[in-house]
C-alpha atoms as a PDB file:
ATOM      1  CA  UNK A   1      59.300 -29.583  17.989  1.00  0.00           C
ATOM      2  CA  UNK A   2      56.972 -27.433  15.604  1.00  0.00           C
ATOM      3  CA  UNK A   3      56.594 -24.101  15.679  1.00  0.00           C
ATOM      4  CA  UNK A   4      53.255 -22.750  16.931  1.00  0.00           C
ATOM      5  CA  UNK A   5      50.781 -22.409  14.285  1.00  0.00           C
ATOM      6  CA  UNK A   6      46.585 -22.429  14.792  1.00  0.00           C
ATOM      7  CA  UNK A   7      43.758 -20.484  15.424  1.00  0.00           C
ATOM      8  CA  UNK A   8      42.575 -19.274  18.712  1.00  0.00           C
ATOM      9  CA  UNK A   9      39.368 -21.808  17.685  1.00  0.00           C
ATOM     10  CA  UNK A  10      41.508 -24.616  16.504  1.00  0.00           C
ATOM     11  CA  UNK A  11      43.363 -24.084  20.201  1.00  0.00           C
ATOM     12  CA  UNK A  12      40.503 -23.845  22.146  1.00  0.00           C
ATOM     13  CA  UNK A  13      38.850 -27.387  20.333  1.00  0.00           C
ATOM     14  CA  UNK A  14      42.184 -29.476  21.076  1.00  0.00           C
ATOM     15  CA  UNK A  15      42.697 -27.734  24.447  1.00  0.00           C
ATOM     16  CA  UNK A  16      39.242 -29.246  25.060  1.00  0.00           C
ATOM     17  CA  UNK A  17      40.326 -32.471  24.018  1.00  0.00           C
ATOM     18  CA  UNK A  18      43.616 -32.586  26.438  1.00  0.00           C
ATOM     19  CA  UNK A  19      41.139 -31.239  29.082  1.00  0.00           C
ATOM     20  CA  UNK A  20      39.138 -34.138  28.644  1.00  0.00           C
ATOM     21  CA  UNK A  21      41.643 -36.874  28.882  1.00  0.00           C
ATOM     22  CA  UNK A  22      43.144 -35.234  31.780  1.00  0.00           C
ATOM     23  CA  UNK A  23      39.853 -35.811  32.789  1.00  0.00           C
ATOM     24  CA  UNK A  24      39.127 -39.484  32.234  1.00  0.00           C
ATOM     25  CA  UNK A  25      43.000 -40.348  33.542  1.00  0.00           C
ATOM     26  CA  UNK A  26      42.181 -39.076  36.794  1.00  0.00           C
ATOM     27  CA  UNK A  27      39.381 -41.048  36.887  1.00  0.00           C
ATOM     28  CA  UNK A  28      41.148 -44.113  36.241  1.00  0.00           C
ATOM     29  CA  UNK A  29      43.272 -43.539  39.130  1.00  0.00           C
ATOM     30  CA  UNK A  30      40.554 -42.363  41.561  1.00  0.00           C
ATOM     31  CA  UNK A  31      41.330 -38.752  41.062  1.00  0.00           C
ATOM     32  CA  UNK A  32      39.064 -35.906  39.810  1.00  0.00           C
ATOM     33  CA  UNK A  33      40.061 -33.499  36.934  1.00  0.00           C
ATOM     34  CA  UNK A  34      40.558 -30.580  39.343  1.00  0.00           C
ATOM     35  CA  UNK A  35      43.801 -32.429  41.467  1.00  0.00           C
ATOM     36  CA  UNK A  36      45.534 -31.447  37.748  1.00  0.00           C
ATOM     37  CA  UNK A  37      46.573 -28.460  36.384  1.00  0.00           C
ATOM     38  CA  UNK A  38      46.869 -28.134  32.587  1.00  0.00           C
ATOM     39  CA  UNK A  39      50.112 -25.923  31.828  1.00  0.00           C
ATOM     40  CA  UNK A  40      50.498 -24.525  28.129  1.00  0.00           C
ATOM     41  CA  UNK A  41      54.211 -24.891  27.220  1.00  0.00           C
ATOM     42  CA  UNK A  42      55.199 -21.853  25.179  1.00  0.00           C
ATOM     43  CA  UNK A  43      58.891 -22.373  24.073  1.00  0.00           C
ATOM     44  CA  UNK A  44      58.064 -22.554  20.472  1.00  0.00           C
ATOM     45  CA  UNK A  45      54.796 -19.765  20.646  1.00  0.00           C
ATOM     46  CA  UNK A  46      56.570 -16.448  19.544  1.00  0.00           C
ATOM     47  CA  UNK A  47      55.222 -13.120  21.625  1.00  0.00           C
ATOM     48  CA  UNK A  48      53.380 -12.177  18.811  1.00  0.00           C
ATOM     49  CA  UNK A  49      51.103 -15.125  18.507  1.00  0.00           C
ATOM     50  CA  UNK A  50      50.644 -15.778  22.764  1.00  0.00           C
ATOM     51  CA  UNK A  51      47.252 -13.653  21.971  1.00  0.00           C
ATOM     52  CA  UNK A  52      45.878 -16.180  20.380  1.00  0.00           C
ATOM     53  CA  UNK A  53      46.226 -18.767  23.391  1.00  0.00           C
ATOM     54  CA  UNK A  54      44.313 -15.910  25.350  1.00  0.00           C
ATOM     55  CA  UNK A  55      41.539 -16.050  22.967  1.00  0.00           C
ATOM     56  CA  UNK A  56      40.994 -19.865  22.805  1.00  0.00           C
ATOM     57  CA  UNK A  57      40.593 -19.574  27.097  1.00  0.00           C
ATOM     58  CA  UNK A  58      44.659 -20.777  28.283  1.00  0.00           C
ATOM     59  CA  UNK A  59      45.228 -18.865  31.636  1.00  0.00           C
ATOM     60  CA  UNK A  60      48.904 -21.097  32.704  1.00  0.00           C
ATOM     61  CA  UNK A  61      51.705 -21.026  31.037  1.00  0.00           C
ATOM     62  CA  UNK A  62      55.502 -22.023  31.207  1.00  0.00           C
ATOM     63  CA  UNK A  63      58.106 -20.812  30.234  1.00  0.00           C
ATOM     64  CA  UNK A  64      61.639 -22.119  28.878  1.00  0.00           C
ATOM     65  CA  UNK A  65      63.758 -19.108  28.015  1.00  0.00           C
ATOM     66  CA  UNK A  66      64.324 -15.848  30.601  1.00  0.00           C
ATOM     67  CA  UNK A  67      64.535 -13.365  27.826  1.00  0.00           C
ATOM     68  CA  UNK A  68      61.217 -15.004  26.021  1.00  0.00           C
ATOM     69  CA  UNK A  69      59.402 -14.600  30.012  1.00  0.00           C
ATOM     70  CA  UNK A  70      60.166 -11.276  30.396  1.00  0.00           C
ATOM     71  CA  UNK A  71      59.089 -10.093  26.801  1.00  0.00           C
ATOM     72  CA  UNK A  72      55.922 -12.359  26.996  1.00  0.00           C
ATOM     73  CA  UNK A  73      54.956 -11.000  30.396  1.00  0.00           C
ATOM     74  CA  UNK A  74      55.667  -7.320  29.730  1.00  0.00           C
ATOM     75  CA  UNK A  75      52.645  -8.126  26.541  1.00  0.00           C
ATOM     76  CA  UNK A  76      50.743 -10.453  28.647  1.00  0.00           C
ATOM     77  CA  UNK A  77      51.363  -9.872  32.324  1.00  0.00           C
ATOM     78  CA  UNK A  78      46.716  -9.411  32.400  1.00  0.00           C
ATOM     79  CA  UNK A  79      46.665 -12.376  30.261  1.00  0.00           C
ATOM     80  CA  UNK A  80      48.370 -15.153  31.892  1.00  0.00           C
ATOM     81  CA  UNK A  81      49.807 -16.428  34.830  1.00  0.00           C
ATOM     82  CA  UNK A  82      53.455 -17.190  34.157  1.00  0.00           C
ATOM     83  CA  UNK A  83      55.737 -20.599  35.486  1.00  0.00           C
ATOM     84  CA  UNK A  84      59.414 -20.732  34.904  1.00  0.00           C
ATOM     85  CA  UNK A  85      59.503 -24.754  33.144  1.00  0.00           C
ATOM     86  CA  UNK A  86      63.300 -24.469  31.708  1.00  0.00           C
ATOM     87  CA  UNK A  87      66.553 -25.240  33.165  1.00  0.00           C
ATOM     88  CA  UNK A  88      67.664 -21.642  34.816  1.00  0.00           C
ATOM     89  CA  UNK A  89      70.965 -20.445  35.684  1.00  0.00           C
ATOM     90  CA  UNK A  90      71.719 -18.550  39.097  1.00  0.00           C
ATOM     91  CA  UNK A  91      72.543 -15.140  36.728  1.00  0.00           C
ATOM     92  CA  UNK A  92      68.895 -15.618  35.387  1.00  0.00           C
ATOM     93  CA  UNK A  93      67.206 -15.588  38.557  1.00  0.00           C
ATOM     94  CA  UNK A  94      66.672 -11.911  38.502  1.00  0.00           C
ATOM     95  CA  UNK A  95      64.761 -12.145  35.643  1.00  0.00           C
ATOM     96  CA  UNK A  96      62.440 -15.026  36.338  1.00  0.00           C
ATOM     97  CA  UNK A  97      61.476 -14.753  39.881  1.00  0.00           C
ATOM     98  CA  UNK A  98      59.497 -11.268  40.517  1.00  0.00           C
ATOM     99  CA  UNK A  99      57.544 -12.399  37.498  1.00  0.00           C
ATOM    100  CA  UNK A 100      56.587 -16.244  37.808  1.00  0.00           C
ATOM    101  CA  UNK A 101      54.311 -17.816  40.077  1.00  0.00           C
ATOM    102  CA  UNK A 102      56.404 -21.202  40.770  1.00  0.00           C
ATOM    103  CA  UNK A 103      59.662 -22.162  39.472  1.00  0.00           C
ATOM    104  CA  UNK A 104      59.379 -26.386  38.553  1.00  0.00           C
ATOM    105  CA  UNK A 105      63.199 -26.653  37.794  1.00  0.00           C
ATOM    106  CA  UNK A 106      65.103 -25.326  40.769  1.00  0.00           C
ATOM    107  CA  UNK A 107      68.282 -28.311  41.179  1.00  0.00           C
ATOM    108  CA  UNK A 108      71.988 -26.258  41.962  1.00  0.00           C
ATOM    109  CA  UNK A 109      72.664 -24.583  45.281  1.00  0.00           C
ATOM    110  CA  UNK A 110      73.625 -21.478  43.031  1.00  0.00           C
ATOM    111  CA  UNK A 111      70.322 -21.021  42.309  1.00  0.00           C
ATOM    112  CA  UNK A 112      68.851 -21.664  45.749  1.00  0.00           C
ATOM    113  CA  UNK A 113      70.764 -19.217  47.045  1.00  0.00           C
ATOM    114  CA  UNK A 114      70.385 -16.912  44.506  1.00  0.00           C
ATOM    115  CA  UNK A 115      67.032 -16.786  45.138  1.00  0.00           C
ATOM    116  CA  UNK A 116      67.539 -16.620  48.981  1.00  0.00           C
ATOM    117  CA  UNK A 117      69.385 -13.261  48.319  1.00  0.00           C
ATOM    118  CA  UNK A 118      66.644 -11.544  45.774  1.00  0.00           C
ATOM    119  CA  UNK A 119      63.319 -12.842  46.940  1.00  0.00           C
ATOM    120  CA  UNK A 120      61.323 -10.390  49.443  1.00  0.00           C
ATOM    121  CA  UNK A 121      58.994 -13.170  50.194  1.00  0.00           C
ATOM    122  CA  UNK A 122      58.650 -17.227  50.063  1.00  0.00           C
ATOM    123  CA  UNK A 123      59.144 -18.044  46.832  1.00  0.00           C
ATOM    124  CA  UNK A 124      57.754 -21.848  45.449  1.00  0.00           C
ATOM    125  CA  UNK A 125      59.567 -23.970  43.497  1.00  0.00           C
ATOM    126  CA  UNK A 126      59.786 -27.357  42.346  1.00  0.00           C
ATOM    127  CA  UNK A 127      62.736 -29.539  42.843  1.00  0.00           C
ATOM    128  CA  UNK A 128      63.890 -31.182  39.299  1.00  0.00           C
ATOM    129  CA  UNK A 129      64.593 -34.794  39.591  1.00  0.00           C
ATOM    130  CA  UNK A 130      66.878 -36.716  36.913  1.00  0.00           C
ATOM    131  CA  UNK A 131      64.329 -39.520  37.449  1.00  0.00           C
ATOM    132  CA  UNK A 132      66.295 -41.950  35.157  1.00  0.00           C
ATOM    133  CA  UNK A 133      69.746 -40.845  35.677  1.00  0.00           C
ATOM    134  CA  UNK A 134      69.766 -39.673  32.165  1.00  0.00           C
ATOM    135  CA  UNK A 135      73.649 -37.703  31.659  1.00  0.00           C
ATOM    136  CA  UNK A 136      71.407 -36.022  28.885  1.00  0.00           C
ATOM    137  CA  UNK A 137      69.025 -34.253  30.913  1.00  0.00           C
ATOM    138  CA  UNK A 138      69.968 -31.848  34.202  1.00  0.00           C
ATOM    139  CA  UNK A 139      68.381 -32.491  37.975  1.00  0.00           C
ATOM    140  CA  UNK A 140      69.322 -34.192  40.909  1.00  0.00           C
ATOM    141  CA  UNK A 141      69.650 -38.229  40.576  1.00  0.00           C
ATOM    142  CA  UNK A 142      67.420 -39.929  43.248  1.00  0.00           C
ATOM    143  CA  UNK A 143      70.379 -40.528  45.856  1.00  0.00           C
ATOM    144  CA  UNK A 144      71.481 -36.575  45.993  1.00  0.00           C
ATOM    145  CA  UNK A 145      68.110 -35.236  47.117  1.00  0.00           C
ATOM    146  CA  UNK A 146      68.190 -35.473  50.374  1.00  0.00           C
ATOM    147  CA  UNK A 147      71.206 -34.184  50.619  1.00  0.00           C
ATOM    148  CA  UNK A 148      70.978 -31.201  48.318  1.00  0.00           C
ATOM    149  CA  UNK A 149      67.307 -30.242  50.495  1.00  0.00           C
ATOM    150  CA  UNK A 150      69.469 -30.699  53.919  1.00  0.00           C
ATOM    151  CA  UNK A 151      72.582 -28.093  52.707  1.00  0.00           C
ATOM    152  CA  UNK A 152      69.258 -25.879  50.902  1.00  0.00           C
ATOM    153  CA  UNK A 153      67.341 -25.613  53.993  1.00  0.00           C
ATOM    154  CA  UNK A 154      69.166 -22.575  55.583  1.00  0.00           C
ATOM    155  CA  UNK A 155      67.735 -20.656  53.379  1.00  0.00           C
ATOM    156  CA  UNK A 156      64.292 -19.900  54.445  1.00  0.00           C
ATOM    157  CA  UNK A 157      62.806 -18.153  51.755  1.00  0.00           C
ATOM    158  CA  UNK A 158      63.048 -21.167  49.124  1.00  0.00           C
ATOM    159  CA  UNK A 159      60.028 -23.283  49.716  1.00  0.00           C
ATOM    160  CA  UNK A 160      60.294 -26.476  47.760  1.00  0.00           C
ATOM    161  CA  UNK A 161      56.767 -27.958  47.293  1.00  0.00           C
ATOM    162  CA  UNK A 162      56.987 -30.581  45.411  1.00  0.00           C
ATOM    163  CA  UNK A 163      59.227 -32.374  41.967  1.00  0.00           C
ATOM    164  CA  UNK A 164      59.233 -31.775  38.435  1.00  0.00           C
ATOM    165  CA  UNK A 165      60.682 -35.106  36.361  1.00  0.00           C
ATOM    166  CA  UNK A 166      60.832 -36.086  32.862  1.00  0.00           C
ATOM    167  CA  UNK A 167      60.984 -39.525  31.827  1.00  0.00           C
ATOM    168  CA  UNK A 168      63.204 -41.151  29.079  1.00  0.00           C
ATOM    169  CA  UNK A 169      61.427 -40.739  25.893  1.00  0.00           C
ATOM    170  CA  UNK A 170      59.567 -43.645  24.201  1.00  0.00           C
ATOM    171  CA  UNK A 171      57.197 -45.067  21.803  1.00  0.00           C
ATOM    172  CA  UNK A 172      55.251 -46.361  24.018  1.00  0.00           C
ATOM    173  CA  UNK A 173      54.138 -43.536  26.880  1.00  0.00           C
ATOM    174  CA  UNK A 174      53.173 -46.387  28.673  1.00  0.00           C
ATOM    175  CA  UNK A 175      56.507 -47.206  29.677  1.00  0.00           C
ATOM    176  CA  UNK A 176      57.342 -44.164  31.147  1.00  0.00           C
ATOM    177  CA  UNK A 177      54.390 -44.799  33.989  1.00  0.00           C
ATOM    178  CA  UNK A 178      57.349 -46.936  36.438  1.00  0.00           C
ATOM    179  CA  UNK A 179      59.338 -43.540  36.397  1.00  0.00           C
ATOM    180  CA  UNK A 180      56.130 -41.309  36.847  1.00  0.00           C
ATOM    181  CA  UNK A 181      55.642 -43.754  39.801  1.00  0.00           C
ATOM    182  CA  UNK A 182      59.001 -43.307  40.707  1.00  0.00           C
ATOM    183  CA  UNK A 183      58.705 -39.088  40.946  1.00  0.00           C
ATOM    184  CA  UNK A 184      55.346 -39.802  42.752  1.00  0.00           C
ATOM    185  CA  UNK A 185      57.086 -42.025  45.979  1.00  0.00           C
ATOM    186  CA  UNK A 186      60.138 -39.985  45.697  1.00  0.00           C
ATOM    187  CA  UNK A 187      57.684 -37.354  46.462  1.00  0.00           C
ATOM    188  CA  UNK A 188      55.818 -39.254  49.571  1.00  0.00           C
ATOM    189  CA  UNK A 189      58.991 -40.065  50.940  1.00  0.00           C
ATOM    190  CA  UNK A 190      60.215 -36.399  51.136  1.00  0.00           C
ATOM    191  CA  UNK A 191      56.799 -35.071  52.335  1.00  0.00           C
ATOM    192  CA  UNK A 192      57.247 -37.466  55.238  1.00  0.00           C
ATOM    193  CA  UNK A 193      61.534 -36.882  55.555  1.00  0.00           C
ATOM    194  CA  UNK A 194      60.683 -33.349  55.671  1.00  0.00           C
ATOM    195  CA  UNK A 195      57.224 -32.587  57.539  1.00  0.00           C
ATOM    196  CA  UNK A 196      57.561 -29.335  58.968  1.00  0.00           C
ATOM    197  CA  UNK A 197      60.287 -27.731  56.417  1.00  0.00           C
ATOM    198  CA  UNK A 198      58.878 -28.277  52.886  1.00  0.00           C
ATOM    199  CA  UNK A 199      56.264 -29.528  51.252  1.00  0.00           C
ATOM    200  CA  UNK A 200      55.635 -32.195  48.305  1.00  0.00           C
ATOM    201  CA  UNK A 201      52.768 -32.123  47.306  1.00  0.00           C
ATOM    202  CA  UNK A 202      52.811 -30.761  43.766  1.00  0.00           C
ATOM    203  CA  UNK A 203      54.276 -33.039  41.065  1.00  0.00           C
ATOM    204  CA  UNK A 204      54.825 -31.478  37.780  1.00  0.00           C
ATOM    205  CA  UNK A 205      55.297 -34.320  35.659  1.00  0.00           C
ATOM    206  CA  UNK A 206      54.180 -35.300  31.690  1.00  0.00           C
ATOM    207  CA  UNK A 207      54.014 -33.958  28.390  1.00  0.00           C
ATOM    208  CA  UNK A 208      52.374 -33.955  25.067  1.00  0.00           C
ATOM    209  CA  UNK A 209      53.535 -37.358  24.353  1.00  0.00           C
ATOM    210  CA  UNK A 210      52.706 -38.934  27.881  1.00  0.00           C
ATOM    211  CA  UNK A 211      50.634 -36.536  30.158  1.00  0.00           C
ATOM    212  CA  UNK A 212      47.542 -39.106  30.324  1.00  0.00           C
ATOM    213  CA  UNK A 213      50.199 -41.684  32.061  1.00  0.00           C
ATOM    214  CA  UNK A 214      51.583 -38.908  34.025  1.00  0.00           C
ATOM    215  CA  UNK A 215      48.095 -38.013  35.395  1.00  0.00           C
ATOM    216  CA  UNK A 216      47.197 -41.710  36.292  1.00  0.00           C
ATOM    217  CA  UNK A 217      50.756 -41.608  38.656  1.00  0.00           C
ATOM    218  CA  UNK A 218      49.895 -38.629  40.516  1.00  0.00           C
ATOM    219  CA  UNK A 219      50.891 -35.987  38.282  1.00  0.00           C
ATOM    220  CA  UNK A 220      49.473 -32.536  39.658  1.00  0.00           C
ATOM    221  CA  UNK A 221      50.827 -30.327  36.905  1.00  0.00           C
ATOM    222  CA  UNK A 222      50.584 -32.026  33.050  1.00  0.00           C
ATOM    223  CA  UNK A 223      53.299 -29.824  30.920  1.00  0.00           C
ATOM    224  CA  UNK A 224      51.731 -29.654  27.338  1.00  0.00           C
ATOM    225  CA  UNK A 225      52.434 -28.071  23.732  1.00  0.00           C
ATOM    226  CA  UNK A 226      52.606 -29.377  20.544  1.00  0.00           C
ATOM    227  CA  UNK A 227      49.555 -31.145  21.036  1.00  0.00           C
ATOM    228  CA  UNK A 228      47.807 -28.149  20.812  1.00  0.00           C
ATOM    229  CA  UNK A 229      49.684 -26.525  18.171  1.00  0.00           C
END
């Protein structure tokens, strides 16, 4: 993954192009652009350059690191509105939550209850799905959901509205659309499994390399980055 480099002008012209594909993949699939949210990755954009990504018009961002959150947001706080994207640790909780507005990778009972103990308020997050069963990647594999959300539900101030997945990686993003598919059913089944108690509705799902597929699934939040830097 590159380093961020770019003007706020060359930014803003290939933000524009991402918003527009977003665009014609929900139409594909019946959808309208506003069903997706476009969320700026910043991993790799140091605090000293996230002013450019205000100038070119990005508002959402996510972010991988705890320490990089809470140096961006202390800069930035007026700037941007601020997701937690990256795999956090219970002892890292404290950081992240008073300043994001959803967590997207939220999978160990640690955490939940971590978060049960610190939050003052309901506090969304997305539930992060090994999609694939991947031993590479972290999240729950598809038959230790339902029992993770039944042993998370006593605590009441972790509201779980929806998945975050990532696909294997391929050539070809088209191959990645039976997994986005996957998240997406995953995600109607829960809904129903859990009327009442949480929510699914959000699925954060797609990046650089396959967000158009991910948007013509059901993706509600498209992850992107180095396409725009």
């Amino acid at each position: 993954m590159k380093q961020f480099s770019g003007t706020a002008d060359q930014v803003r012209e290939r933000f524009a192009e991402v918003r527009e594909r977003v665009a014609a993949a929900a139409r594909q699939a019946g959808r309208t652009r506003d069903e997706v949210e476009i969320l700026v990755a910043t991993k790799y954009v140091d605090a000293d350059d996230m002013g450019v990504l205000a100038e070119a018009g990005i508002r959402l961002v996510g972010e991988n690191r705890a320490q990089d959150l809470v140096a961006k947001h202390e800069r930035f706080a007026g700037d941007f509105t601020f997701d937690f994207i990256g795999h956090l640790q219970s002892r890292k909780v404290k950081l992240v939550l008073p300043l994001v507005r959803l967590i997207h990778s939220v999978s160990t009972r640690s955490v939940v209850e971590e978060l049960q103990g610190r939050a003052r308020n309901p506090v969304g997050v997305l539930l992060e799905v090994n999609i694939a069963g991947e031993d590479s990647k972290s999240g729950l594999r598809m038959d230790e959901v339902d029992r993770f959300l039944d042993e998370a539900s006593a605590c009441d101030k972790v509201s779980f509205r929806g998945l975050m997945c990532m696909p294997p990686l391929f050539a070809d993003s088209e191959l990645a659309a039976p997994y986005f598919a996957q998240a997406r059913q995953l995600a109607s089944d829960l809904s129903g499994r859990w009327a009442g108690r949480y929510t699914f509705a959000e699925l954060s799902m797609g990046t650089s390399v396959d967000y158009e597929v991910a948007v013509r699934e059901g993706a509600t939040i498209v992850r992107v980055g180095s396409v725009l830097f």
